[in-house]
PDB file of N, CA and C in Angstrom:
ATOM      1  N   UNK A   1       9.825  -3.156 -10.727  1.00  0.00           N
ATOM      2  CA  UNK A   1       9.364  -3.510 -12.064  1.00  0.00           C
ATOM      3  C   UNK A   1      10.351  -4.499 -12.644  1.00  0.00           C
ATOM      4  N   UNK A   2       9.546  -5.298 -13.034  1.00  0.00           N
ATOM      5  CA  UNK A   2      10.390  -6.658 -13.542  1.00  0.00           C
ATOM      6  C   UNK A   2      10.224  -7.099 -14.861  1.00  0.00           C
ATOM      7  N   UNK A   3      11.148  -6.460 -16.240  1.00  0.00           N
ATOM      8  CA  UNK A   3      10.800  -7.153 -17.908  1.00  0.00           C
ATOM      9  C   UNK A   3      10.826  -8.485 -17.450  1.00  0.00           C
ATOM     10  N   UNK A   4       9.875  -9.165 -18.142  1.00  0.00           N
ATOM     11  CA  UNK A   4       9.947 -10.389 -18.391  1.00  0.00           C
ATOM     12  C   UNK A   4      10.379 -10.800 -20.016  1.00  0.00           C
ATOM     13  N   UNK A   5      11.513 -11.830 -20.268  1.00  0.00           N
ATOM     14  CA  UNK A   5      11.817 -11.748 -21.397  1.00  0.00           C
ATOM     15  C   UNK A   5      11.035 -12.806 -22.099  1.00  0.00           C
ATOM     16  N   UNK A   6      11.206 -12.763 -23.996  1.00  0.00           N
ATOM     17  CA  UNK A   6       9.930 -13.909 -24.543  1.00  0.00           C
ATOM     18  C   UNK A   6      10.350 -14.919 -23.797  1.00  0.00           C
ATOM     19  N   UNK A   7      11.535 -15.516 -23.850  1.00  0.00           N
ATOM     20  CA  UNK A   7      11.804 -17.070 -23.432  1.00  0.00           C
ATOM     21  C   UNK A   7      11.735 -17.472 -21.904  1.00  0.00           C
ATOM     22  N   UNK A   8      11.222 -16.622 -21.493  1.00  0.00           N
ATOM     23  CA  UNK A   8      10.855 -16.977 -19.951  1.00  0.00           C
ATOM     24  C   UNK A   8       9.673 -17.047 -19.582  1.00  0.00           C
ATOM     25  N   UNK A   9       9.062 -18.025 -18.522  1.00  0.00           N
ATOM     26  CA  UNK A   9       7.752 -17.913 -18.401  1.00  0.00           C
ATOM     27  C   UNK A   9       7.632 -17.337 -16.966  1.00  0.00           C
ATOM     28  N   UNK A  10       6.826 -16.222 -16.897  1.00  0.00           N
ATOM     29  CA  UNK A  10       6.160 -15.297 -15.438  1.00  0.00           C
ATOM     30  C   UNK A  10       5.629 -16.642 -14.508  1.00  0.00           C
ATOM     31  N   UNK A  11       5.740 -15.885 -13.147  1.00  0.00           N
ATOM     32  CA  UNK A  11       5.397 -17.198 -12.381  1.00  0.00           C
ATOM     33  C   UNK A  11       4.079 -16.408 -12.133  1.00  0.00           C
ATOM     34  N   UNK A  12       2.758 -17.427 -12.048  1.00  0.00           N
ATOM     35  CA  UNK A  12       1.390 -16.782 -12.445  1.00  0.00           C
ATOM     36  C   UNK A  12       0.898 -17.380 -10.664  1.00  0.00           C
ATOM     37  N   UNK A  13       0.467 -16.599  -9.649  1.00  0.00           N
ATOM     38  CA  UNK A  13      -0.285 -17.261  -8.426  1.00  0.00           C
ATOM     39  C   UNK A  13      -1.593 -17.050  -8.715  1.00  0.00           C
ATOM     40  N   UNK A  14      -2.776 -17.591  -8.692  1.00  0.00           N
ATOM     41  CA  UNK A  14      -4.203 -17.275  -8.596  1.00  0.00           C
ATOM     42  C   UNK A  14      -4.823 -17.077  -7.251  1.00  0.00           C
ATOM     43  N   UNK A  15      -5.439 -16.480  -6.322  1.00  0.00           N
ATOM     44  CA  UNK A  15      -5.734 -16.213  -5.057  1.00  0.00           C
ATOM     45  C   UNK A  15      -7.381 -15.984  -5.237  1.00  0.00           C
ATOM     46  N   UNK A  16      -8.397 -16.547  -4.329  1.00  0.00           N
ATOM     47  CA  UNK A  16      -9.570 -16.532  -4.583  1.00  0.00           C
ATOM     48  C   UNK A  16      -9.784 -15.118  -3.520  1.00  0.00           C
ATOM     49  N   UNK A  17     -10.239 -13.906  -3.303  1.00  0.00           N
ATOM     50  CA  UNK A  17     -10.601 -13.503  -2.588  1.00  0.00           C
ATOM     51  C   UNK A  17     -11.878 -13.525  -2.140  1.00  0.00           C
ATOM     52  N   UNK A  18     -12.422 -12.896  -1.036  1.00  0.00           N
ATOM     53  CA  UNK A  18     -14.188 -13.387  -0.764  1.00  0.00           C
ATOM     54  C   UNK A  18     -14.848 -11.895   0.155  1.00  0.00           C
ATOM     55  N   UNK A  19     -13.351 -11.276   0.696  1.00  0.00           N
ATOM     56  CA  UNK A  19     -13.450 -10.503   1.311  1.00  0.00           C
ATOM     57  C   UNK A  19     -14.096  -9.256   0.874  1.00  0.00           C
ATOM     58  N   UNK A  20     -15.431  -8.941   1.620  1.00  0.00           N
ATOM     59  CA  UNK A  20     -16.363  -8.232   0.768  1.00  0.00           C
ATOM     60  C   UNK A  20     -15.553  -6.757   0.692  1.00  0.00           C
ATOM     61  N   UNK A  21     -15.192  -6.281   2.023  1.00  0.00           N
ATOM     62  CA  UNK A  21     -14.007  -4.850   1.732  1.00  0.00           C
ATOM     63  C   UNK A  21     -12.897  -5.425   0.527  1.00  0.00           C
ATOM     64  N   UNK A  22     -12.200  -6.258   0.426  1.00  0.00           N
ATOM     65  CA  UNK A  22     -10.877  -6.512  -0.670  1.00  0.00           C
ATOM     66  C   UNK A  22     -11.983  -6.118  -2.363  1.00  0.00           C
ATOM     67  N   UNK A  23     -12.998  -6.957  -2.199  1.00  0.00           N
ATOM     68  CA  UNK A  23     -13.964  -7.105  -3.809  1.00  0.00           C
ATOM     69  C   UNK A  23     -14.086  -5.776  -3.943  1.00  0.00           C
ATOM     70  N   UNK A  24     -14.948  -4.727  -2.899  1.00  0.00           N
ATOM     71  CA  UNK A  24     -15.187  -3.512  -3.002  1.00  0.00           C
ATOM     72  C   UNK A  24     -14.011  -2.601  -3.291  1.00  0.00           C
ATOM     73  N   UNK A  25     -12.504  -2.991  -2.729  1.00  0.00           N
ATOM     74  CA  UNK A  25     -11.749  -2.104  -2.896  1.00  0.00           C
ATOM     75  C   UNK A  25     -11.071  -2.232  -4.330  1.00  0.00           C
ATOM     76  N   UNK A  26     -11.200  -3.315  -5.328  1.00  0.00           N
ATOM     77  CA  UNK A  26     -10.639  -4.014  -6.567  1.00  0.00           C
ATOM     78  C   UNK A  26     -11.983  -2.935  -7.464  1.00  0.00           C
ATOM     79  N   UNK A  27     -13.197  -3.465  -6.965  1.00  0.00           N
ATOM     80  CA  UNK A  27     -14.223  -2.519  -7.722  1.00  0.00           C
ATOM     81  C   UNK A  27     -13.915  -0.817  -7.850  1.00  0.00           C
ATOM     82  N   UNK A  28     -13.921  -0.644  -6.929  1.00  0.00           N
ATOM     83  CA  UNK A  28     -13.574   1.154  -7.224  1.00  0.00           C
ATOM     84  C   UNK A  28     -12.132   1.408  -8.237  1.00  0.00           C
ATOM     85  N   UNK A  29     -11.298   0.122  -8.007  1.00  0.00           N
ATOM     86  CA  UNK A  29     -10.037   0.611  -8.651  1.00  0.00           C
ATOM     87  C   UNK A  29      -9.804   0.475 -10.083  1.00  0.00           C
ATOM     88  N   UNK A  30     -11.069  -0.170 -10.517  1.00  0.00           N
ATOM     89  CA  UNK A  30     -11.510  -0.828 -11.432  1.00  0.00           C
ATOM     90  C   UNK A  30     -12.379  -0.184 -12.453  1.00  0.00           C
ATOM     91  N   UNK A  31     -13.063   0.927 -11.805  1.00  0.00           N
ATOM     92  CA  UNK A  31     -14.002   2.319 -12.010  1.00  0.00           C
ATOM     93  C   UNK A  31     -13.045   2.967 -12.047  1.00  0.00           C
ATOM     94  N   UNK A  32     -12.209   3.304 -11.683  1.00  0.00           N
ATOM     95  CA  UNK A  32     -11.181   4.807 -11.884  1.00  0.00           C
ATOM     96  C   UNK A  32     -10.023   4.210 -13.537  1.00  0.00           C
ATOM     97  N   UNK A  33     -10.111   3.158 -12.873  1.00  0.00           N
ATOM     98  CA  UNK A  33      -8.910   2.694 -14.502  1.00  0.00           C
ATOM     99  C   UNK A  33      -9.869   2.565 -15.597  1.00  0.00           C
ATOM    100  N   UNK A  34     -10.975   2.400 -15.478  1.00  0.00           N
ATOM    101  CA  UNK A  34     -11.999   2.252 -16.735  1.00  0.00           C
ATOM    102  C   UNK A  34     -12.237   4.096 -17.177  1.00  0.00           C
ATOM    103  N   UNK A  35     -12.510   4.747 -16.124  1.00  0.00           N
ATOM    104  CA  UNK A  35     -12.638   6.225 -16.363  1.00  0.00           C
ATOM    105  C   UNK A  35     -10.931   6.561 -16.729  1.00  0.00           C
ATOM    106  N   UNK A  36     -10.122   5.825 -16.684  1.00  0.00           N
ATOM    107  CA  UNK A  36      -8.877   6.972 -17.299  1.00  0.00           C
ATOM    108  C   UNK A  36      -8.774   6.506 -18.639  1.00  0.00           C
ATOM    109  N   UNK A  37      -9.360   5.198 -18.932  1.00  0.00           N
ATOM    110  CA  UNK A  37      -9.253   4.722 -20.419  1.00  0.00           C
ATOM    111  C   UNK A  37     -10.316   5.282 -21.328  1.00  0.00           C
ATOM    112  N   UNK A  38     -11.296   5.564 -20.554  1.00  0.00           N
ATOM    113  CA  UNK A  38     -12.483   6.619 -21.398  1.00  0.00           C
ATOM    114  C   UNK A  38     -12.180   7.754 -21.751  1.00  0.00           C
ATOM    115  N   UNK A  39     -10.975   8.432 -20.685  1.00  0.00           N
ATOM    116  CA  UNK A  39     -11.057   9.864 -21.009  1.00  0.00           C
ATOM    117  C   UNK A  39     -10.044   9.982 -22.038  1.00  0.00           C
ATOM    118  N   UNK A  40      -8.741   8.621 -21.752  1.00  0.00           N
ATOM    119  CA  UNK A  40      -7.882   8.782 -23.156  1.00  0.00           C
ATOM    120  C   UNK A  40      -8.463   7.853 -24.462  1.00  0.00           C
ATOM    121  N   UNK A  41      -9.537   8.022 -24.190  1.00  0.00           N
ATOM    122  CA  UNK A  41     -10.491   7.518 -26.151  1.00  0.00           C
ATOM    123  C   UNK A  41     -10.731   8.994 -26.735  1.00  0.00           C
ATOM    124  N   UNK A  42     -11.262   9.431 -25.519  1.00  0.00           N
ATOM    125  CA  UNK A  42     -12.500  10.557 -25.804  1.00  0.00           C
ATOM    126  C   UNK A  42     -11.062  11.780 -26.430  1.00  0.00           C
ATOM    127  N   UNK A  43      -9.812  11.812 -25.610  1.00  0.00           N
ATOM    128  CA  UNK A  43      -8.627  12.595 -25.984  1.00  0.00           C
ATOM    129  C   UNK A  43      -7.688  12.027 -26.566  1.00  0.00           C
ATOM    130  N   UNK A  44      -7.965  10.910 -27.493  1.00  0.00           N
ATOM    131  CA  UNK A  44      -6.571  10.921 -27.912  1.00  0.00           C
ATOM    132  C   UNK A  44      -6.125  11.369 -29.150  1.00  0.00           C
ATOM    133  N   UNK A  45      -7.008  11.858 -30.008  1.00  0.00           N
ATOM    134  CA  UNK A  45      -6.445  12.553 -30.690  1.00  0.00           C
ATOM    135  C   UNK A  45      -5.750  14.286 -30.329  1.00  0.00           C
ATOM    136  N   UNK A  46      -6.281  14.414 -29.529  1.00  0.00           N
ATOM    137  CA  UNK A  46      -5.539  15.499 -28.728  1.00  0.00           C
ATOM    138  C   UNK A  46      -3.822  15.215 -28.576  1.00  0.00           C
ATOM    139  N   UNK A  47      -3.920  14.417 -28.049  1.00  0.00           N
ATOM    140  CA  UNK A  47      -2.582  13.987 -27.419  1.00  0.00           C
ATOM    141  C   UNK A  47      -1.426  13.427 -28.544  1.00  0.00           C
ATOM    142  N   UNK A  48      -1.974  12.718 -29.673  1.00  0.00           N
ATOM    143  CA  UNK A  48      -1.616  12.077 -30.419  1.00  0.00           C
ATOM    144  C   UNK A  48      -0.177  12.444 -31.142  1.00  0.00           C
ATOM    145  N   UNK A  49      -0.204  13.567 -31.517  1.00  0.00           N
ATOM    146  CA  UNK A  49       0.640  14.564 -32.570  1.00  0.00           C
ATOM    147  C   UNK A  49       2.168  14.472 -31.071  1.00  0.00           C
ATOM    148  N   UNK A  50       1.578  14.513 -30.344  1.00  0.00           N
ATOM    149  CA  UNK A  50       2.785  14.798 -28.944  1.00  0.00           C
ATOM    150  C   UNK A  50       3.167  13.913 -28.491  1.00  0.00           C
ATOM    151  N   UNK A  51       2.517  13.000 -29.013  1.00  0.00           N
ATOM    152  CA  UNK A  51       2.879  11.646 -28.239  1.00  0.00           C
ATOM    153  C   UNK A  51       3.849  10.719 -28.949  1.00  0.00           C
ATOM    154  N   UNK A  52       3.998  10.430 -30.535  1.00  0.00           N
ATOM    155  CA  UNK A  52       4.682   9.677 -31.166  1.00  0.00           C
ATOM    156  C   UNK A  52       6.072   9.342 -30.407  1.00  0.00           C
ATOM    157  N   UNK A  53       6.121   8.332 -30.005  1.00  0.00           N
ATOM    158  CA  UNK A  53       7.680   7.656 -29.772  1.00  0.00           C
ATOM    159  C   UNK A  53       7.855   8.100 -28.327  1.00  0.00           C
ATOM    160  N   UNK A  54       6.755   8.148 -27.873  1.00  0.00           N
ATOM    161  CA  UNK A  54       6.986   8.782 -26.065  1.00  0.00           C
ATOM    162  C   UNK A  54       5.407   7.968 -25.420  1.00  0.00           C
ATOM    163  N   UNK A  55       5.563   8.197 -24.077  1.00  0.00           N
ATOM    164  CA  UNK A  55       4.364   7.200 -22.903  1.00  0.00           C
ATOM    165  C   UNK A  55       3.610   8.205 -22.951  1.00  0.00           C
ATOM    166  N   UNK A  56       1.951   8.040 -22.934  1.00  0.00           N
ATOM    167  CA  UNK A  56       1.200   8.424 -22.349  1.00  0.00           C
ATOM    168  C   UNK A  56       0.521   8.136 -21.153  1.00  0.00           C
ATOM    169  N   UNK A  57       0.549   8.810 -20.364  1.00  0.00           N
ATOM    170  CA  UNK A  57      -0.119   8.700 -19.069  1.00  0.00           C
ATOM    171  C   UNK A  57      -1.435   9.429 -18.707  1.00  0.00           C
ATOM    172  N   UNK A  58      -2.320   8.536 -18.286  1.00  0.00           N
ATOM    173  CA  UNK A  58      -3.767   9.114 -17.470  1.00  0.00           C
ATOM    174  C   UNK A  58      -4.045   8.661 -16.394  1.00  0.00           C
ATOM    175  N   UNK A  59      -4.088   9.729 -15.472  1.00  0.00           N
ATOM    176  CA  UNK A  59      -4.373   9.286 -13.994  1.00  0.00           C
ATOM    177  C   UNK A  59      -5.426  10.469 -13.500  1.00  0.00           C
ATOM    178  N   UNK A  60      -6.654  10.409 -12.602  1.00  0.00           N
ATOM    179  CA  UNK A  60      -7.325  11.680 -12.100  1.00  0.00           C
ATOM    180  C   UNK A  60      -7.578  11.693 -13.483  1.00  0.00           C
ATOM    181  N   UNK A  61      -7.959  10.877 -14.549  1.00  0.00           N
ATOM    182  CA  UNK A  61      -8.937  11.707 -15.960  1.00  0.00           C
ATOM    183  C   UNK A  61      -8.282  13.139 -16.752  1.00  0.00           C
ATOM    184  N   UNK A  62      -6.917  12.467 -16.264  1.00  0.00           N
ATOM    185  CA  UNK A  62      -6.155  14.060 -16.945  1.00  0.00           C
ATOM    186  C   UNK A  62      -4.975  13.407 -17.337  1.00  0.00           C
ATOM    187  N   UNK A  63      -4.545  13.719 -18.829  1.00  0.00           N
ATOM    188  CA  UNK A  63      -3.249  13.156 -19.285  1.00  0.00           C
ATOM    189  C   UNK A  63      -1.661  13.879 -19.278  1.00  0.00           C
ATOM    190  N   UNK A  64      -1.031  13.071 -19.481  1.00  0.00           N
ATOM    191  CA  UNK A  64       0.604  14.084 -19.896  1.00  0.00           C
ATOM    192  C   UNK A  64       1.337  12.873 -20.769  1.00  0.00           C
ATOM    193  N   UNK A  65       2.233  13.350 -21.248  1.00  0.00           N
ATOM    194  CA  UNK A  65       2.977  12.779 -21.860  1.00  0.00           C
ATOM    195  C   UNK A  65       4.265  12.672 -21.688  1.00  0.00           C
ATOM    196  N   UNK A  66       5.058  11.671 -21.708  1.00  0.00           N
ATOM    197  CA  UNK A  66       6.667  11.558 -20.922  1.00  0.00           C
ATOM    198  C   UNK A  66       7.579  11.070 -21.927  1.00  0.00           C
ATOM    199  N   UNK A  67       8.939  10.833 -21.595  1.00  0.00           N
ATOM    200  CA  UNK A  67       9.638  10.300 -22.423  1.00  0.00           C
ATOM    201  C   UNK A  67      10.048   8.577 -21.625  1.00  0.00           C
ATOM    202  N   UNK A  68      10.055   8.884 -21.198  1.00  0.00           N
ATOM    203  CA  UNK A  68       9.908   7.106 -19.989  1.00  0.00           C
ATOM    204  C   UNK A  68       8.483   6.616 -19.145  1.00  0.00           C
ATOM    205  N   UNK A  69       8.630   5.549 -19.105  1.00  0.00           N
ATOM    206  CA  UNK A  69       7.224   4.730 -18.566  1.00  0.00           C
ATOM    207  C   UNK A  69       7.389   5.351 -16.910  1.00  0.00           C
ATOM    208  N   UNK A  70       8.811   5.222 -16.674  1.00  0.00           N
ATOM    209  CA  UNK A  70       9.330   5.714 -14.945  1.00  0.00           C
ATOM    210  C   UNK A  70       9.112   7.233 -15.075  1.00  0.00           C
ATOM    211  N   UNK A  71       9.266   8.371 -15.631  1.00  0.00           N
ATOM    212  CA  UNK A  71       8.274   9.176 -15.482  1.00  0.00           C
ATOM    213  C   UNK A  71       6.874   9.499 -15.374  1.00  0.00           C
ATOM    214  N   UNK A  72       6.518   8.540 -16.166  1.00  0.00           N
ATOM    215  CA  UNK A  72       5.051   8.716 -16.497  1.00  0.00           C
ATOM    216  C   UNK A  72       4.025   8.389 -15.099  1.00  0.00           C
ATOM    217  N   UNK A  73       4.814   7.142 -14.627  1.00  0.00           N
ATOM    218  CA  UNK A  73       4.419   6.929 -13.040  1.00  0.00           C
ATOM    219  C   UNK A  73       5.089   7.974 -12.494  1.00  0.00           C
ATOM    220  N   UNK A  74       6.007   8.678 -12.228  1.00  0.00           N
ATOM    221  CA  UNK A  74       5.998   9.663 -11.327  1.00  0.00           C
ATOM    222  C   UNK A  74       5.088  10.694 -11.404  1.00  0.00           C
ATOM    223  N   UNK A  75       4.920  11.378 -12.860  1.00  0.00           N
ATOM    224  CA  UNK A  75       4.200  12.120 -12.758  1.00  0.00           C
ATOM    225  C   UNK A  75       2.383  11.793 -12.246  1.00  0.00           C
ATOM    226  N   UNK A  76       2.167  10.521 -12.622  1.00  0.00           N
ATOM    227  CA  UNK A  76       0.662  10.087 -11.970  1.00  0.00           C
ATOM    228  C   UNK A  76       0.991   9.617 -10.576  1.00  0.00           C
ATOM    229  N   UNK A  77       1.795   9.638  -9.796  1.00  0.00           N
ATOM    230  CA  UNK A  77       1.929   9.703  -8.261  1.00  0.00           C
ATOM    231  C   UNK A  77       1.464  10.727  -7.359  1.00  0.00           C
ATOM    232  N   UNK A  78       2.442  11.738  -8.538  1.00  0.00           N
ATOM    233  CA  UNK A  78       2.620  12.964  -8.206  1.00  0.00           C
ATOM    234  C   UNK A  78       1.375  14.049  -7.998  1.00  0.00           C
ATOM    235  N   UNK A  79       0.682  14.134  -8.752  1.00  0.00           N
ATOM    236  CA  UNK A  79      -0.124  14.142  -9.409  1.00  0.00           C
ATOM    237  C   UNK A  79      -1.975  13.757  -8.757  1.00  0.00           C
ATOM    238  N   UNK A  80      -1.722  12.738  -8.927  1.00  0.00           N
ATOM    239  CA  UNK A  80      -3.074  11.964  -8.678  1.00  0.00           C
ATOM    240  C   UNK A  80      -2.777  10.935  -7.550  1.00  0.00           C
ATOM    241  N   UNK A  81      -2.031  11.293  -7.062  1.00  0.00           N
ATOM    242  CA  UNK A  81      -2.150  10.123  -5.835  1.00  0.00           C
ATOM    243  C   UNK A  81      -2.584   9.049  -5.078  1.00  0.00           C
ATOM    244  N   UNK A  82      -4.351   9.155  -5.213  1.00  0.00           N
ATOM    245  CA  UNK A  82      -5.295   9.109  -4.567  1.00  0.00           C
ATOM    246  C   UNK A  82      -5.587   7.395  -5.880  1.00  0.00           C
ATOM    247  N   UNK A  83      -5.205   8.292  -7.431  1.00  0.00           N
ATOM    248  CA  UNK A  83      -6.226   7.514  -8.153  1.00  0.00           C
ATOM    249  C   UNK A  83      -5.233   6.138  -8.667  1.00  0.00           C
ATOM    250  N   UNK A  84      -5.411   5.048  -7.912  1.00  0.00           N
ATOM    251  CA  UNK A  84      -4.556   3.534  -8.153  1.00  0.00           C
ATOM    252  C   UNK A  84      -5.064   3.479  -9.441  1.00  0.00           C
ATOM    253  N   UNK A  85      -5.639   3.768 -10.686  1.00  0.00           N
ATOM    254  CA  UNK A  85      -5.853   3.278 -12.040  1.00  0.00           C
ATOM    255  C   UNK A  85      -5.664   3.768 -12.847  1.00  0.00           C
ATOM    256  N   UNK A  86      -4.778   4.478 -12.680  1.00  0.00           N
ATOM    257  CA  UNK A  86      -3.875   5.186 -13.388  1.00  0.00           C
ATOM    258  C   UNK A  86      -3.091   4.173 -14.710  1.00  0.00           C
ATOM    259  N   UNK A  87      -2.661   4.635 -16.022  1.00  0.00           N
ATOM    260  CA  UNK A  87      -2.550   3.976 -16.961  1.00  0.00           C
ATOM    261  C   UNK A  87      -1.147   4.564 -18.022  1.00  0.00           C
ATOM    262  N   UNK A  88      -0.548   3.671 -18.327  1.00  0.00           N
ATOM    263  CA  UNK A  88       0.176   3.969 -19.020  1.00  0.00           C
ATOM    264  C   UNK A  88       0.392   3.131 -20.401  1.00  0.00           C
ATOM    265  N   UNK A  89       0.799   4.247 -21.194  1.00  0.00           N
ATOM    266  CA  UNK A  89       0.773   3.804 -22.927  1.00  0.00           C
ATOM    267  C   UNK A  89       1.909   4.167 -23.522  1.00  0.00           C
ATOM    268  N   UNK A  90       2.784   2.994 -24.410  1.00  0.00           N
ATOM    269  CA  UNK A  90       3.760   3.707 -25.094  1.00  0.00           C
ATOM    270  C   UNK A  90       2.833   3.908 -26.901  1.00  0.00           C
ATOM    271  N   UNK A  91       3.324   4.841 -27.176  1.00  0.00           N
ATOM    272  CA  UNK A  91       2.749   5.223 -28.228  1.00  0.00           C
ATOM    273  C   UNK A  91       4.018   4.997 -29.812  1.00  0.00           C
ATOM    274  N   UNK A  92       3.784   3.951 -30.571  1.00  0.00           N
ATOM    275  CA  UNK A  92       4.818   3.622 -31.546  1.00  0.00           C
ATOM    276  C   UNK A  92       5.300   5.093 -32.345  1.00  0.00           C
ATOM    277  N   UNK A  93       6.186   5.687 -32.926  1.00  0.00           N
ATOM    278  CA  UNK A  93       6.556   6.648 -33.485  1.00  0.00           C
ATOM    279  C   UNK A  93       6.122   6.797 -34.996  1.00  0.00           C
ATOM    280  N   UNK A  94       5.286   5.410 -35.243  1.00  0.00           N
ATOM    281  CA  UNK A  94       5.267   5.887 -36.630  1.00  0.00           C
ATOM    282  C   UNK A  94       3.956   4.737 -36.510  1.00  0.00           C
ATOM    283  N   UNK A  95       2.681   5.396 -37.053  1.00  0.00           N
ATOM    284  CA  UNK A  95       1.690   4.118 -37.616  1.00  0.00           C
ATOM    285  C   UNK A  95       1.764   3.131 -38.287  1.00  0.00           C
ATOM    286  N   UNK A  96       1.357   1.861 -37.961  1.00  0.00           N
ATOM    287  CA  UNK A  96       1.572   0.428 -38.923  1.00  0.00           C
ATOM    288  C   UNK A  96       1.034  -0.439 -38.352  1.00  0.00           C
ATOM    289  N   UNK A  97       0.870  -1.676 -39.020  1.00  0.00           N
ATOM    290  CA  UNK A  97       0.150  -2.572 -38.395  1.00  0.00           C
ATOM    291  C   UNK A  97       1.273  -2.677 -37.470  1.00  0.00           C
ATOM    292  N   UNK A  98       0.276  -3.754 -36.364  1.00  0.00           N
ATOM    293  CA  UNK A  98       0.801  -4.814 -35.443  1.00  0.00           C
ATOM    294  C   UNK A  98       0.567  -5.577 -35.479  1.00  0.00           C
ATOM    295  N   UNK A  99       1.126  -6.650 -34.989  1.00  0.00           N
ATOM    296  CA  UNK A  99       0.217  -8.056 -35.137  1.00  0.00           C
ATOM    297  C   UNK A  99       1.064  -8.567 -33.796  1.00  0.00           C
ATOM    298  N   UNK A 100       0.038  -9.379 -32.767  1.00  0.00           N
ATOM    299  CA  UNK A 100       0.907  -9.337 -31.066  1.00  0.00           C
ATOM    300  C   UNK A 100       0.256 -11.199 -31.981  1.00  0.00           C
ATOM    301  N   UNK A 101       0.968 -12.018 -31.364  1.00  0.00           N
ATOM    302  CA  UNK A 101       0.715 -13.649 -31.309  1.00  0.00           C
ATOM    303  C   UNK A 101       1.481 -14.463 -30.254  1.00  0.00           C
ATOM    304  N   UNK A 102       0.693 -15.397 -29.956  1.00  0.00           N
ATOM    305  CA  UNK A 102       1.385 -16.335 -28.805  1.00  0.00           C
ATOM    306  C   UNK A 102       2.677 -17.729 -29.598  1.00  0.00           C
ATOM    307  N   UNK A 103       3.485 -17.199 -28.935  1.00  0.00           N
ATOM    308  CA  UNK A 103       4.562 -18.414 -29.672  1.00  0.00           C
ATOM    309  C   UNK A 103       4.853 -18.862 -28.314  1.00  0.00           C
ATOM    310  N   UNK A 104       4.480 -20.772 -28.957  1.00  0.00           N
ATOM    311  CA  UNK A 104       5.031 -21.622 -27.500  1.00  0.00           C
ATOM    312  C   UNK A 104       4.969 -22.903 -27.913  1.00  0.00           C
TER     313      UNK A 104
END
């Protein structure tokens, strides 16, 4: 895992794939990360109260909550193994706006 800082720019490759197994295998992984983001809509107020100022993680459609992003992947390794769309969220400690903008 690599921060990238603001004043640096990520080196971006684009790759066309065509390969009907590679498309199919991006599709399923693509269905499981869409189902872990459904199930943390459908739960997050569940989670919410536990979560302030800590990661949430959903992997396998089942959440936990960590105090590091590097836990949060361990525990969805651990865990759910199987499911590559697995997701992680830091959750701010206190509600407020945000406002994200591109400076360049």
């Amino acid at each position: 895992l690599k921060m990238v800082h603001a004043n640096e720019m990520p080196e971006v490759t684009v790759t066309e794939v065509t390969d009907p197994n590679e498309i199919a295998r991006f599709q399923r992984q693509d269905a499981r990360h869409r189902r872990n983001l459904e199930w943390l809509e459908a739960h997050w107020i569940d989670l919410l109260p536990r979560a302030r100022g800590r990661f949430v993680v959903v992997a396998g459609e089942q959440g936990h909550v960590t105090d590091s992003p590097e836990a949060a992947w361990e525990w969805a390794k651990k865990n759910h193994p199987e499911d590559d769309g697995a997701i992680v969220h830091f959750v701010p400690l206190k509600k407020a706006w945000r406002v994200y903008a591109h400076r360049g």
